[in-house]
Protein backbone atom coordinates (compact mmCIF):
# COMPACT_ATOMS: atom_id res chain seq x y z
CA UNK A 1 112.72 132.42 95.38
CA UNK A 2 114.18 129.93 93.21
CA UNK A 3 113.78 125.96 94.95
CA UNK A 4 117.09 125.17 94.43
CA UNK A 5 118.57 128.09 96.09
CA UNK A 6 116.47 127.92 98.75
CA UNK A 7 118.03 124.78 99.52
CA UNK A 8 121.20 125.32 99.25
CA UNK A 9 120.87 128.27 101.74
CA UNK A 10 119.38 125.37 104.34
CA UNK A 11 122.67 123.67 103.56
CA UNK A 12 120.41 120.62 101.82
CA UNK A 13 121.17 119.12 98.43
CA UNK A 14 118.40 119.69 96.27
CA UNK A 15 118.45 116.37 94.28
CA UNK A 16 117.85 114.36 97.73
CA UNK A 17 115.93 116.82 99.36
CA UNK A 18 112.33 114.97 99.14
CA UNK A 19 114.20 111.80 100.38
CA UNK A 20 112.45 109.88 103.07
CA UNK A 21 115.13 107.42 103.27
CA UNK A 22 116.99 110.92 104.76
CA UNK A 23 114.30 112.10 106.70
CA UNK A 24 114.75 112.71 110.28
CA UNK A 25 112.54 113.13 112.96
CA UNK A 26 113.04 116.50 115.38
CA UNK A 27 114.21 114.20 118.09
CA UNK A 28 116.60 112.71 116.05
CA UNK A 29 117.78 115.95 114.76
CA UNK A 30 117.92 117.57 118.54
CA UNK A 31 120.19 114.37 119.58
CA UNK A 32 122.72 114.58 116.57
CA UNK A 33 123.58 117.23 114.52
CA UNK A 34 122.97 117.28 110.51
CA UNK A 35 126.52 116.82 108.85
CA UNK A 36 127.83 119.99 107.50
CA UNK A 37 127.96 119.28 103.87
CA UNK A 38 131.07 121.53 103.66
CA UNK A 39 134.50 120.00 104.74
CA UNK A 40 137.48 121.88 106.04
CA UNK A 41 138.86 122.57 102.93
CA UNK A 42 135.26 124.06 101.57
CA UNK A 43 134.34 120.96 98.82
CA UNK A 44 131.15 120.16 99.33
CA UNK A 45 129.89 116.33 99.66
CA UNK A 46 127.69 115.28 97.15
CA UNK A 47 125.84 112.46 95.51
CA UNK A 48 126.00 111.06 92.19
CA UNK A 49 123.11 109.98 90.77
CA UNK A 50 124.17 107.63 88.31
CA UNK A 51 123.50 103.95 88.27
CA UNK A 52 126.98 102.17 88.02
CA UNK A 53 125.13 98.40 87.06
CA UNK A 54 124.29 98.05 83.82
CA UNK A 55 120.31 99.35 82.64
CA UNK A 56 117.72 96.60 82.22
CA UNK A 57 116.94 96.03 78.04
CA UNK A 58 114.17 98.68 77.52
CA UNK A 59 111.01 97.55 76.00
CA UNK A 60 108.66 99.69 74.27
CA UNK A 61 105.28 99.52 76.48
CA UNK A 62 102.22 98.28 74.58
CA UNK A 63 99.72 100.21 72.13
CA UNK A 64 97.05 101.97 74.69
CA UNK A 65 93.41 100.45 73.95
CA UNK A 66 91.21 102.07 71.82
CA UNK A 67 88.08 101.29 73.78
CA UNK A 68 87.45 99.03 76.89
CA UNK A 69 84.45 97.82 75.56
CA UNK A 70 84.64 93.73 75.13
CA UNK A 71 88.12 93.89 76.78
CA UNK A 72 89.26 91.76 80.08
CA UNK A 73 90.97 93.50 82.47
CA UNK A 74 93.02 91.78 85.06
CA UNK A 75 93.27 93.80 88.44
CA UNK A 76 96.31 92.54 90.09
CA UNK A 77 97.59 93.15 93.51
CA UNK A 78 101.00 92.56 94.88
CA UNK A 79 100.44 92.53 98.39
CA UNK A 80 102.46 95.80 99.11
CA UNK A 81 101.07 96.52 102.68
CA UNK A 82 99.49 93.50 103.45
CA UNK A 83 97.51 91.19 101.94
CA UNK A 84 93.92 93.52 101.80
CA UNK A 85 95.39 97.46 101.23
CA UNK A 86 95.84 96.95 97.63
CA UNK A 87 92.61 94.38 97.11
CA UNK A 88 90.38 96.78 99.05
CA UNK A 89 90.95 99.15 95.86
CA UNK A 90 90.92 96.93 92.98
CA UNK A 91 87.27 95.98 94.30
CA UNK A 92 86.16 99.64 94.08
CA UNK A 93 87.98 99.84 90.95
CA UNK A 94 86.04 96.65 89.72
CA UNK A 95 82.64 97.96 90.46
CA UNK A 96 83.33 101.60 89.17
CA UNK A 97 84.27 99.76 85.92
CA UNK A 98 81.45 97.39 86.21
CA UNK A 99 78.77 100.12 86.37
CA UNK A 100 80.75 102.61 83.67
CA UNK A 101 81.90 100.23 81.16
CA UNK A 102 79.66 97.56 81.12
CA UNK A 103 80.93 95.45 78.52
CA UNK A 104 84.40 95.31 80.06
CA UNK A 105 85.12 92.42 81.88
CA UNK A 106 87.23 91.96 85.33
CA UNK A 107 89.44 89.30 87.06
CA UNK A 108 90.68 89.64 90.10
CA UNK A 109 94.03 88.66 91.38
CA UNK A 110 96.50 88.41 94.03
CA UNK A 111 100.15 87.66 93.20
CA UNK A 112 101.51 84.57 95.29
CA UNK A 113 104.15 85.10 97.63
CA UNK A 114 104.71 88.83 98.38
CA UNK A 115 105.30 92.16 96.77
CA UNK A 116 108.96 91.02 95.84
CA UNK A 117 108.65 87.57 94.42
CA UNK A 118 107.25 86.66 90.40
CA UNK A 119 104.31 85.32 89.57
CA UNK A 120 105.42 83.45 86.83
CA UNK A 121 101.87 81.15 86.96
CA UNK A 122 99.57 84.05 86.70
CA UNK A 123 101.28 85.61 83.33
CA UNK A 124 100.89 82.72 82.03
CA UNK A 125 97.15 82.33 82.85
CA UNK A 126 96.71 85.84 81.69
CA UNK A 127 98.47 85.18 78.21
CA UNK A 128 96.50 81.90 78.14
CA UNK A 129 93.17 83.69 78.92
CA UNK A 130 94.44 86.62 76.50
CA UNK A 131 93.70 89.64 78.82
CA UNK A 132 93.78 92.71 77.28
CA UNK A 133 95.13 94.53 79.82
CA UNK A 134 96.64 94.37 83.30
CA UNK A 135 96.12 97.41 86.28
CA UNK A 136 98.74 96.02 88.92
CA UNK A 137 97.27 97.91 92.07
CA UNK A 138 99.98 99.15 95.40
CA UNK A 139 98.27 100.59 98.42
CA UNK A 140 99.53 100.63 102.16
């Protein structure tokens, strides 16, 4: 059976169907009822996607390296989860690169502040070090 139809015989829109912002635990749903997505006069409630604020300047993304070989690599993490989810990776990834691409070198960063704020100092030391490349890491 088709996905879509499938969810529309639950009575669930299918674009916010993965949702967890909508998801609801079976206690929740025993207290209070789903809304009926049909009204009385049989529209259905939807909806719409689209952004109303104006989209961000788009900025073609950098020419992928040929080779890693000679290259620094900054491993950067934001802090989403707390200050040692994301780090505990990067160190794995560190080593795993260490041992499999030994000419590549790594630096290891956290971003001040938290997952929300700029780091406007540590661009700048990356520019100023001229890192080839950036891997920002989120865990939690």
């Amino acid at each position: 059976m088709n996905r879509r139809k499938l969810l529309t015989l639950l009575g669930t829109l299918p674009a916010v169907a993965g949702s967890p912002a909508l998801a609801r635990t079976a206690r929740e749903a025993a207290r209070t009822p789903e809304p009926n997505p049909v009204n009385s006069s049989g529209a259905i409630t939807v909806l719409n996607p689209a952004i109303a604020s104006k989209l961000a300047e788009r900025v073609p993304l950098a020419d992928r390296l040929k080779s890693l070989e000679g290259k620094t690599i900054y491993l950067v993490d934001i802090q989403w989860g707390g200050p040692d989810a994301g780090y505990d990776l990067l160190e794995v990834m560190s080593e795993w690169l260490a041992k499999n691409v030994p000419g590549v070198k790594t630096v290891m960063r956290r971003t001040t502040g938290n997952m929300f704020t700029d780091d406007p100092g540590m661009r700048k030391e990356m520019i100023d070090k001229h890192a080839d490349a950036a891997i920002v890491g989120v865990a939690g």
